[in-house]
Protein backbone atom coordinates (compact mmCIF):
# COMPACT_ATOMS: atom_id res chain seq x y z
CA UNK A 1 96.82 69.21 107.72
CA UNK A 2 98.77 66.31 105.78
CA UNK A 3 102.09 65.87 106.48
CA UNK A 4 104.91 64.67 103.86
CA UNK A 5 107.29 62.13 104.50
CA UNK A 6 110.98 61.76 103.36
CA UNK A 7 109.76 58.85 101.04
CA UNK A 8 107.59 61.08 99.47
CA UNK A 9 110.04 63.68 99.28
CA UNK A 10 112.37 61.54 96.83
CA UNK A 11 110.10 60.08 95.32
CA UNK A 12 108.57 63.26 94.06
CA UNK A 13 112.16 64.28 92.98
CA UNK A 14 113.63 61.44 91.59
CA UNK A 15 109.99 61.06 89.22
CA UNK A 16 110.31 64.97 87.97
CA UNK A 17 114.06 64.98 88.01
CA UNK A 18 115.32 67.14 84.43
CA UNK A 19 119.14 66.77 85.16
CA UNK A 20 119.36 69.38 87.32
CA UNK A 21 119.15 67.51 91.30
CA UNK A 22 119.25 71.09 92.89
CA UNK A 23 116.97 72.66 90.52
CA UNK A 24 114.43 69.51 90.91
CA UNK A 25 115.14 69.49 94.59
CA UNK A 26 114.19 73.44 94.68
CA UNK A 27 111.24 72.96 92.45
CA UNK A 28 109.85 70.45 94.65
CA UNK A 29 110.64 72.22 98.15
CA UNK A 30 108.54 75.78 96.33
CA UNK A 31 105.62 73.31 95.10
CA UNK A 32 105.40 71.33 98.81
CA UNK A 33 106.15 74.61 100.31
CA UNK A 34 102.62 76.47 98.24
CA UNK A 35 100.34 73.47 99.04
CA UNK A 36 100.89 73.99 103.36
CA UNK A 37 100.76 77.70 103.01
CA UNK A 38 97.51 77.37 101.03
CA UNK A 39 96.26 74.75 103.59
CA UNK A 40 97.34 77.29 106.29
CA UNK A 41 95.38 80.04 104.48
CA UNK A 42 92.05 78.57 103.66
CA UNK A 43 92.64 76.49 107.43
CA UNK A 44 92.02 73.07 105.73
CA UNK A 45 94.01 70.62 104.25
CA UNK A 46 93.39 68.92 100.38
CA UNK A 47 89.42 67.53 101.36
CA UNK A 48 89.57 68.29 104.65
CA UNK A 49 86.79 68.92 106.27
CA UNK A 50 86.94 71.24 109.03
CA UNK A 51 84.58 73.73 111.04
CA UNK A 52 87.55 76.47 110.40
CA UNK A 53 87.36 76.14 106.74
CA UNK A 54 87.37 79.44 105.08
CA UNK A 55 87.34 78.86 100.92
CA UNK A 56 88.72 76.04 98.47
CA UNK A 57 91.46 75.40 96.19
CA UNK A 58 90.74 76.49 92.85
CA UNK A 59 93.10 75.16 90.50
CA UNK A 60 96.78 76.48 89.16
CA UNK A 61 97.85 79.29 87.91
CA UNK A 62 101.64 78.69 85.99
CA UNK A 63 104.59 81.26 87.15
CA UNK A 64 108.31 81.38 86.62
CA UNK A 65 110.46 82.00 89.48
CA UNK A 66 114.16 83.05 88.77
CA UNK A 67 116.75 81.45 91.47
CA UNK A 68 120.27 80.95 91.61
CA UNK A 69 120.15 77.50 90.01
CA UNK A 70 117.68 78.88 87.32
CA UNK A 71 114.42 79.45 86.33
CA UNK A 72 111.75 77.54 87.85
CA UNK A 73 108.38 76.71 86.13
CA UNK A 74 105.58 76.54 88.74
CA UNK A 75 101.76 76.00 89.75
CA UNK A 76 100.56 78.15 92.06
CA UNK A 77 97.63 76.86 93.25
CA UNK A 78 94.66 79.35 93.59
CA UNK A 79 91.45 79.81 96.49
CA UNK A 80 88.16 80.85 95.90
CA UNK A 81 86.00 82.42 98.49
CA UNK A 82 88.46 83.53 100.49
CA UNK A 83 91.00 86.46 100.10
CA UNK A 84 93.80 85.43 97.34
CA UNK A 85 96.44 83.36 97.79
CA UNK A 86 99.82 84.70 97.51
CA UNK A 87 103.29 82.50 97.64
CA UNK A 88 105.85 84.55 100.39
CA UNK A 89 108.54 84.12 97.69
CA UNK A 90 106.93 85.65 94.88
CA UNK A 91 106.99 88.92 96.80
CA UNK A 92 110.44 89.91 96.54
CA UNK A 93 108.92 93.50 96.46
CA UNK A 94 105.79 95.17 97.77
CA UNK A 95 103.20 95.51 95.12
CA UNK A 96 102.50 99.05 95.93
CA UNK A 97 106.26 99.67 95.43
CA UNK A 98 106.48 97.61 92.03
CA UNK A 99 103.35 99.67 91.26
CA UNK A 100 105.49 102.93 91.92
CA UNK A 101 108.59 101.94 89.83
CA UNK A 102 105.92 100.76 87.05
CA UNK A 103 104.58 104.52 87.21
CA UNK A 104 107.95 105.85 87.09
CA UNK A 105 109.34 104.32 84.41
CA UNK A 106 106.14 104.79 82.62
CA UNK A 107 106.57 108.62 83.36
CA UNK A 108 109.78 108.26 81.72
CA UNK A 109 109.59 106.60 78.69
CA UNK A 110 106.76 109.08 77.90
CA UNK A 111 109.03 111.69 78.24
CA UNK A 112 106.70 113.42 80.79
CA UNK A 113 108.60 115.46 83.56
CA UNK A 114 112.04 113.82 83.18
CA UNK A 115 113.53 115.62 85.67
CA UNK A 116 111.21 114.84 88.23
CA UNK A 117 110.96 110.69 87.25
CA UNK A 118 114.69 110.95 88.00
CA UNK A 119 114.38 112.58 91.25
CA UNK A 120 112.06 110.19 92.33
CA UNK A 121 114.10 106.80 91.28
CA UNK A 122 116.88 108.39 92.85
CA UNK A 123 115.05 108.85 96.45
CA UNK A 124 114.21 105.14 95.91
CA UNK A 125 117.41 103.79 95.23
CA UNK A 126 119.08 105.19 92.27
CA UNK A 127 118.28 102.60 89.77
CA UNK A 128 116.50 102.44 86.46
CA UNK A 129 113.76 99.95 85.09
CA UNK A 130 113.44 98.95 81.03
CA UNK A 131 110.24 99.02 78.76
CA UNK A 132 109.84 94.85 79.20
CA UNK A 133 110.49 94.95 82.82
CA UNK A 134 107.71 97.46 82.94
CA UNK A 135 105.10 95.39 80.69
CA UNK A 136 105.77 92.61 82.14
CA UNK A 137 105.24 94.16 85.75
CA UNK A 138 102.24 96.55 84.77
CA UNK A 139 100.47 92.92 83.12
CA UNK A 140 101.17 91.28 86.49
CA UNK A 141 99.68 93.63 88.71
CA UNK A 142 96.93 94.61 86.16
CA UNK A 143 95.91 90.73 86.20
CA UNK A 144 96.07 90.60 90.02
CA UNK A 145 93.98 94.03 91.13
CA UNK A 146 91.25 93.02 88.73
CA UNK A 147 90.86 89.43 90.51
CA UNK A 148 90.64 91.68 93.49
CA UNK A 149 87.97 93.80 92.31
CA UNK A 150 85.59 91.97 90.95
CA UNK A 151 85.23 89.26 93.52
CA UNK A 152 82.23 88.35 94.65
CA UNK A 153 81.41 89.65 98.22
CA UNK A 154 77.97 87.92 98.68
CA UNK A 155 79.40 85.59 101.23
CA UNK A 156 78.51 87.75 103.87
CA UNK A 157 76.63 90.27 105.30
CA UNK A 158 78.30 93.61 105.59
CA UNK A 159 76.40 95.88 108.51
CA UNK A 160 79.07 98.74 108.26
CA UNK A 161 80.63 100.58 105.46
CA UNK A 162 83.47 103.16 105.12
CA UNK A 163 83.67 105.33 102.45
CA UNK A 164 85.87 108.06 101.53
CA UNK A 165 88.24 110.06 98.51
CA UNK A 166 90.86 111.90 97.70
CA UNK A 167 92.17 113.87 94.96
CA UNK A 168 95.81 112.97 92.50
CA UNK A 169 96.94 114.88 89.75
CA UNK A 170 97.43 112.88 86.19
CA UNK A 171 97.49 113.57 83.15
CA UNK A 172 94.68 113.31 80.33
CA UNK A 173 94.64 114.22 76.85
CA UNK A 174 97.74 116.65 77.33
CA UNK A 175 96.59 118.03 80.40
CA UNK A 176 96.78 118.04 83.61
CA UNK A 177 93.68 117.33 85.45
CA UNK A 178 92.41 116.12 89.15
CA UNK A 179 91.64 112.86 89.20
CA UNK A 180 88.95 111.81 92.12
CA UNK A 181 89.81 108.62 94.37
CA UNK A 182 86.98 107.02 95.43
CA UNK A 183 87.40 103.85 98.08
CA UNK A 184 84.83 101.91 100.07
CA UNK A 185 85.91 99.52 103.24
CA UNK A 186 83.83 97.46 105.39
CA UNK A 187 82.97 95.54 107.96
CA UNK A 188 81.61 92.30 107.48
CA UNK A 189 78.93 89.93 109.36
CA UNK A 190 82.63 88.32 110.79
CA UNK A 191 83.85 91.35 112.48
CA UNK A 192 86.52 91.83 110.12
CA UNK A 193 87.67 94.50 107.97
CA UNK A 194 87.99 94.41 103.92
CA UNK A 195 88.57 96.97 101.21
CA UNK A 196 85.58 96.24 98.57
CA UNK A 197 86.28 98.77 95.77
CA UNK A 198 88.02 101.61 94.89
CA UNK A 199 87.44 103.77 91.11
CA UNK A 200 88.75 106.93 89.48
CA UNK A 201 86.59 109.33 88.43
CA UNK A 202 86.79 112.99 87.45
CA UNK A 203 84.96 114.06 90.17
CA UNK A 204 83.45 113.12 93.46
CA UNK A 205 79.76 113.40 92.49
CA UNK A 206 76.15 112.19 93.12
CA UNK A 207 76.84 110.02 89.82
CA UNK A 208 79.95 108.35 90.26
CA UNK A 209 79.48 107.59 94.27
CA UNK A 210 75.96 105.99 92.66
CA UNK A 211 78.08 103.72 89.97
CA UNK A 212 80.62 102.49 92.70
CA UNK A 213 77.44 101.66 94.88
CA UNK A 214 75.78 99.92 92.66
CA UNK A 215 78.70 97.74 91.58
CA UNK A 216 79.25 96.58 95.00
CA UNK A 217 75.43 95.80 95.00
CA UNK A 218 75.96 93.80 91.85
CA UNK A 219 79.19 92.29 93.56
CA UNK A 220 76.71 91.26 95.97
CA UNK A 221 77.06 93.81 98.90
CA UNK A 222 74.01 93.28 101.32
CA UNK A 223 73.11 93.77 105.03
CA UNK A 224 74.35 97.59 105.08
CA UNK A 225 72.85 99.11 108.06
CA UNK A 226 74.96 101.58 108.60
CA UNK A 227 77.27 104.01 106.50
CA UNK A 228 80.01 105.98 107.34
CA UNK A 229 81.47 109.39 105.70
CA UNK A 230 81.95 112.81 105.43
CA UNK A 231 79.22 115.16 104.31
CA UNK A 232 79.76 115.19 100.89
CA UNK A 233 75.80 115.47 99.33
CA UNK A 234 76.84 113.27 96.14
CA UNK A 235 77.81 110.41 98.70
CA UNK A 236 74.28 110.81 100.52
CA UNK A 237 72.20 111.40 97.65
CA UNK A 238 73.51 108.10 95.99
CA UNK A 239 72.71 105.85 99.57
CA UNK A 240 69.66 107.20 98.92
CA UNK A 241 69.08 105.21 96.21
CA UNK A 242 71.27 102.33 96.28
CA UNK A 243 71.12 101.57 99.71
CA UNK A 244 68.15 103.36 101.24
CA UNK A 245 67.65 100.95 103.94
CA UNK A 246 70.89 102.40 105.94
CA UNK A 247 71.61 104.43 108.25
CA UNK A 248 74.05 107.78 107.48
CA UNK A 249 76.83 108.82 109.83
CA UNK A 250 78.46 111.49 109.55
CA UNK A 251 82.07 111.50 110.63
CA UNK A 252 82.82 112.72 114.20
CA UNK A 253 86.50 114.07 112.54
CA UNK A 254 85.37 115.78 109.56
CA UNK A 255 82.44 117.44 111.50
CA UNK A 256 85.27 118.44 113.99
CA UNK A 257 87.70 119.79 111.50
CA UNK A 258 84.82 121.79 109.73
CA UNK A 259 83.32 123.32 112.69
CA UNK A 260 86.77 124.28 114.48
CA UNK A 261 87.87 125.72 111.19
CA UNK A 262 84.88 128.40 111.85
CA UNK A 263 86.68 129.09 115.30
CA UNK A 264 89.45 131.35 116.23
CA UNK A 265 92.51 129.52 117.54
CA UNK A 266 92.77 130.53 120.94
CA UNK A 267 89.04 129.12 121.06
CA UNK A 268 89.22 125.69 118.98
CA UNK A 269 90.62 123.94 122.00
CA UNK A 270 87.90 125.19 124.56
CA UNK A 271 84.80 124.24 122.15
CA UNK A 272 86.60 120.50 121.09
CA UNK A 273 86.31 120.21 124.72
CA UNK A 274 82.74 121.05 125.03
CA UNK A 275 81.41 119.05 121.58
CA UNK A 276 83.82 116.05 122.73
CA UNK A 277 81.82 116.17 126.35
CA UNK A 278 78.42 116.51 124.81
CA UNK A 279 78.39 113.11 122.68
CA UNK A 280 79.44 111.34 126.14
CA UNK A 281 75.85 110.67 127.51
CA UNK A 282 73.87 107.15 126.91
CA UNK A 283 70.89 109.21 125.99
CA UNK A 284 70.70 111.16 122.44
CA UNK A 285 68.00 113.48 123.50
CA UNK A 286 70.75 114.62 126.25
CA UNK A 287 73.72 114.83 123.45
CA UNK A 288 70.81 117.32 121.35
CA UNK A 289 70.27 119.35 124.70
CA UNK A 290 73.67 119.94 125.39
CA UNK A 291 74.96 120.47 121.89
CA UNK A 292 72.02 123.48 121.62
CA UNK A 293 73.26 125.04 124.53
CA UNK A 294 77.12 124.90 123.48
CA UNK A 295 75.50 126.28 119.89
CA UNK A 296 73.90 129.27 121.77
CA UNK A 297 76.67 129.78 124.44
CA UNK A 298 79.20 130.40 120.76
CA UNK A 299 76.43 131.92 118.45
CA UNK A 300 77.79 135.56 119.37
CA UNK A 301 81.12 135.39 118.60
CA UNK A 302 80.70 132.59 116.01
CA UNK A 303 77.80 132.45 114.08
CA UNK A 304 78.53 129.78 111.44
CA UNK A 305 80.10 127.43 113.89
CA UNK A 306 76.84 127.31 116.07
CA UNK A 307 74.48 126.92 112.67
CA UNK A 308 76.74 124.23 111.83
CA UNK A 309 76.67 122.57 115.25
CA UNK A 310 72.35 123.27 115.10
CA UNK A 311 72.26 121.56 111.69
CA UNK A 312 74.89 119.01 111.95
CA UNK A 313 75.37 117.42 115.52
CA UNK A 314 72.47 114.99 115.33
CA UNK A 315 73.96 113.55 111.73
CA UNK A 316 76.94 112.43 114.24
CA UNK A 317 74.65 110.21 116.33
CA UNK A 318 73.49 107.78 114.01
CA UNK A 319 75.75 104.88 115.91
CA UNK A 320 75.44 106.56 119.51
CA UNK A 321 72.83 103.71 120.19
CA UNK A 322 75.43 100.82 119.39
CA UNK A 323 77.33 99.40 122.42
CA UNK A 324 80.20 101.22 123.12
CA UNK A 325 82.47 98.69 122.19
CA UNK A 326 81.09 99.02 118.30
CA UNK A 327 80.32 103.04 118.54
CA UNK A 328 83.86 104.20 119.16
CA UNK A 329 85.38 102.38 116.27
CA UNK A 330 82.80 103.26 114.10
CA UNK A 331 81.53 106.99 114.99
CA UNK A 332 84.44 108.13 112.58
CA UNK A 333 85.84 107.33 109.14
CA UNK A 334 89.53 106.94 111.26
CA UNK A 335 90.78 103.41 109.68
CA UNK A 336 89.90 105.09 106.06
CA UNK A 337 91.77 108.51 107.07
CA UNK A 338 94.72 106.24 107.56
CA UNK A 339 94.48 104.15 104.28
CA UNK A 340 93.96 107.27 102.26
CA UNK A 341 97.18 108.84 104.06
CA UNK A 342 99.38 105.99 102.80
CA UNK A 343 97.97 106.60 99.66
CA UNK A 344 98.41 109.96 99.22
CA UNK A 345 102.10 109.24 100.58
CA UNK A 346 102.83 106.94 97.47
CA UNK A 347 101.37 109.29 94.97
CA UNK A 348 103.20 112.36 96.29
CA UNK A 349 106.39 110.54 95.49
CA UNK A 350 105.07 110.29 91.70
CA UNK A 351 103.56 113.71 91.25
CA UNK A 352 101.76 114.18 88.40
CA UNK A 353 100.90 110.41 86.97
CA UNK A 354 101.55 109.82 83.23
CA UNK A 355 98.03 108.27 82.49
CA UNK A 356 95.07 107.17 85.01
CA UNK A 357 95.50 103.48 84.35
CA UNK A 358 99.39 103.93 86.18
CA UNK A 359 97.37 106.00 88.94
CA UNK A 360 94.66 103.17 88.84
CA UNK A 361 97.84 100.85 89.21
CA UNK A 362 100.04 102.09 92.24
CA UNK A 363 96.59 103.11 94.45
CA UNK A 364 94.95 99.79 93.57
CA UNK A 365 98.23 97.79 94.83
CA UNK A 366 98.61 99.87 97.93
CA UNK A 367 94.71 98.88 98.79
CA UNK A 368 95.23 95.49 98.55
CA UNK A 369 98.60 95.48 100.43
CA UNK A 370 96.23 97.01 103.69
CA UNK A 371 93.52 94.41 102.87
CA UNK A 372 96.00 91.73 102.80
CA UNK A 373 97.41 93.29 106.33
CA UNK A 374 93.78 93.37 107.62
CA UNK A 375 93.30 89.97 106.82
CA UNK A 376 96.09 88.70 108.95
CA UNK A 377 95.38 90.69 111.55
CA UNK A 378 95.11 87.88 114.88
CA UNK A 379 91.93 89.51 116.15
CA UNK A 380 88.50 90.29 114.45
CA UNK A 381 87.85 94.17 114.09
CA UNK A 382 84.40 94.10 115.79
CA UNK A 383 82.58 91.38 117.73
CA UNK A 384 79.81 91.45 115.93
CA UNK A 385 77.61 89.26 118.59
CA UNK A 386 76.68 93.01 119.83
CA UNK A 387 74.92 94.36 117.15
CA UNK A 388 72.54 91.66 119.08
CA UNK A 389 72.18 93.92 121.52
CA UNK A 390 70.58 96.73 119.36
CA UNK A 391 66.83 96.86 119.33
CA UNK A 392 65.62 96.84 115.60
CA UNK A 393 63.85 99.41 116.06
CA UNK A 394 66.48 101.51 116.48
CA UNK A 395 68.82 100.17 113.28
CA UNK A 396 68.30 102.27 110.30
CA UNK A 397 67.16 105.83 112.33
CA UNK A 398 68.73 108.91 110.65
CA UNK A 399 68.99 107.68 107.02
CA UNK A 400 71.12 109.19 104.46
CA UNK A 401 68.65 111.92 103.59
């Protein structure tokens, strides 16, 4: 990447200077300062041209930046096919934790649970926001989850997806209602990981799993050969439809949970053990065998949990014909059970949100904080040179249905 020399340095000062050296000096240090972290980001210098290349610049964007020696008025420049740009000293806070205080103090000035708001800013500090600070943070982060959104995702292929949802109180209309979480992750034709969407709806349904599929189809989402989730039918039904060429998995964890929750204690341990030992061979005819005999060894004492294994167990071996290296990472909806954990954490702190546009707000900002983290991550999620080794045949067996 280009490198600046001192010349260029004063130069670039002494042309801009506005009678304040330290305030020019600063200016120039942030703007010098955006342009190699950009070229670090998108791996290419101003028209380079490089095999490692991963988007282009895409213009400026202005932003004020308060310092000690004033305010300073600034370009950030801006990327395009390639995961947003971000200046390290813009982020002074976390989104996900301006988010928060922006749900807070929204809380607040509504004069919903007033108690509670204060509770909550005192865990976090014991200090209080006003109503501009609060626009002028909600507008930010508004403006920046929407470019996140709806970007486009047709630049590659996307052979796994992870889907899951949660449930956050808010309120609507004077009440209080559940509000459904929906998010979808995924792996791309790269190997690494990216959240794609996330919506609020008022329930986890057939329809509104359908609308966020079909948006990331529109987005241009393509390539999906294999889903992963829990059994939820509305989830299943709309693959059906929207992408009918995949395969369904259903999660190893929440099949777990669901059939050990049919199980005494003192037993849960002894059948995990069993279930656990039966997806181990290479050969899914074997995994069938042995889960039928574990179903008819329990069937006495525990009905349901046998029916469940008889009906259920196969739905867990969509992958099992991946390489090993891609079926443990992906036989389970684990890296979304984490991502829904941390945000469940953040809205716990809030408790009942004022409006769904805060909730929107603080779980949006949190998702893009973990996409951003994925994104940096030094090694790819999946090397996807062994999906290769698959026989097409075999991709797409045990659809959604």
């Amino acid at each position: 990447m280009a490198k600046h020399d001192d010349d260029s340095y004063l130069a670039e000062i002494q042309g801009q200077m506005d009678g304040d050296i330290f305030r020019t000096m600063l200016a120039v240090m942030a703007r010098r300062v955006m342009e190699e972290e950009l070229g670090a980001h998108l791996r290419a210098g101003r028209h380079e041209r490089t095999g490692e290349r991963r988007g282009y610049r895409n213009g400026y964007k202005p932003r004020r930046l308060k310092t000690r020696v004033g305010e300073l008025s600034l370009d950030v420049p801006q990327a395009r096919g390639v995961e947003p740009y971000s200046p390290m000293f813009f982020a002074k806070w976390e989104r996900s934790e301006r988010a928060l205080l922006t749900a807070c103090a929204e809380m607040y000035f509504m004069g919903v649970s007033t108690r509670k708001v204060r509770q909550v800013l005192e865990k976090m500090g014991g200090f209080s926001l006003s109503a501009s600070t609060v626009s002028c943070v909600a507008q930010e982060l508004d403006e920046r989850l929407s470019e996140f959104r709806d970007r486009r995702l047709d630049g590659e292929e996307w052979p796994y997806l992870m889907v899951d949802a949660t449930y956050v109180k808010a309120r609507r209309r004077g009440r209080t209602v559940n509000v459904a979480v929906l998010v979808v992750a995924g792996v791309n034709g790269g190997g690494r990981r990216e959240v794609l969407t996330w919506r609020l709806a008022e329930c986890e349904s057939e329809d509104t799993w359908t609308e966020v599929f079909r948006e990331l189809r529109q987005r241009g989402v393509s390539g999906v050969q294999w889903v992963v989730s829990d059994g939820h039918e509305g989830i299943r039904a709309a693959l059906r439809t929207q992408f009918p060429q995949a395969a369904w998995q259903r999660c190893w964890t929440h099949f777990m949970r669901n059939v050990l929750g049919k199980v005494g204690h003192r037993h849960q341990k002894a059948l995990a053990r069993e279930l656990a030992a039966a997806r181990k061979y290479d050969q899914v005819s074997v995994c069938l065998s042995e889960a039928e005999r574990i179903a008819s060894a329990w069937e006495r004492d525990y009905p349901r949990a046998a029916r469940q294994i008889r009906d259920q167990f196969e739905q867990t071996l969509a992958v099992h014909d991946l390489p090993p290296a891609h079926r443990r990472r992906v036989y389970t909806t684990n890296i979304m059970e984490r991502v829904m954990a941390e945000v469940k954490r953040r809205t716990n702190v809030v408790g009942i949100f004022p409006n769904e546009a805060s909730c929107d707000r603080l779980v949006g900002a949190q998702l893009l904080e973990r996409h951003e983290a994925w994104q940096c991550e030094p090694t790819r999620y999946l090397v996807m040179d062994h999906i290769a080794q698959v026989p097409p045949g075999k991709r797409g067996q045990r659809k959604a249905g």
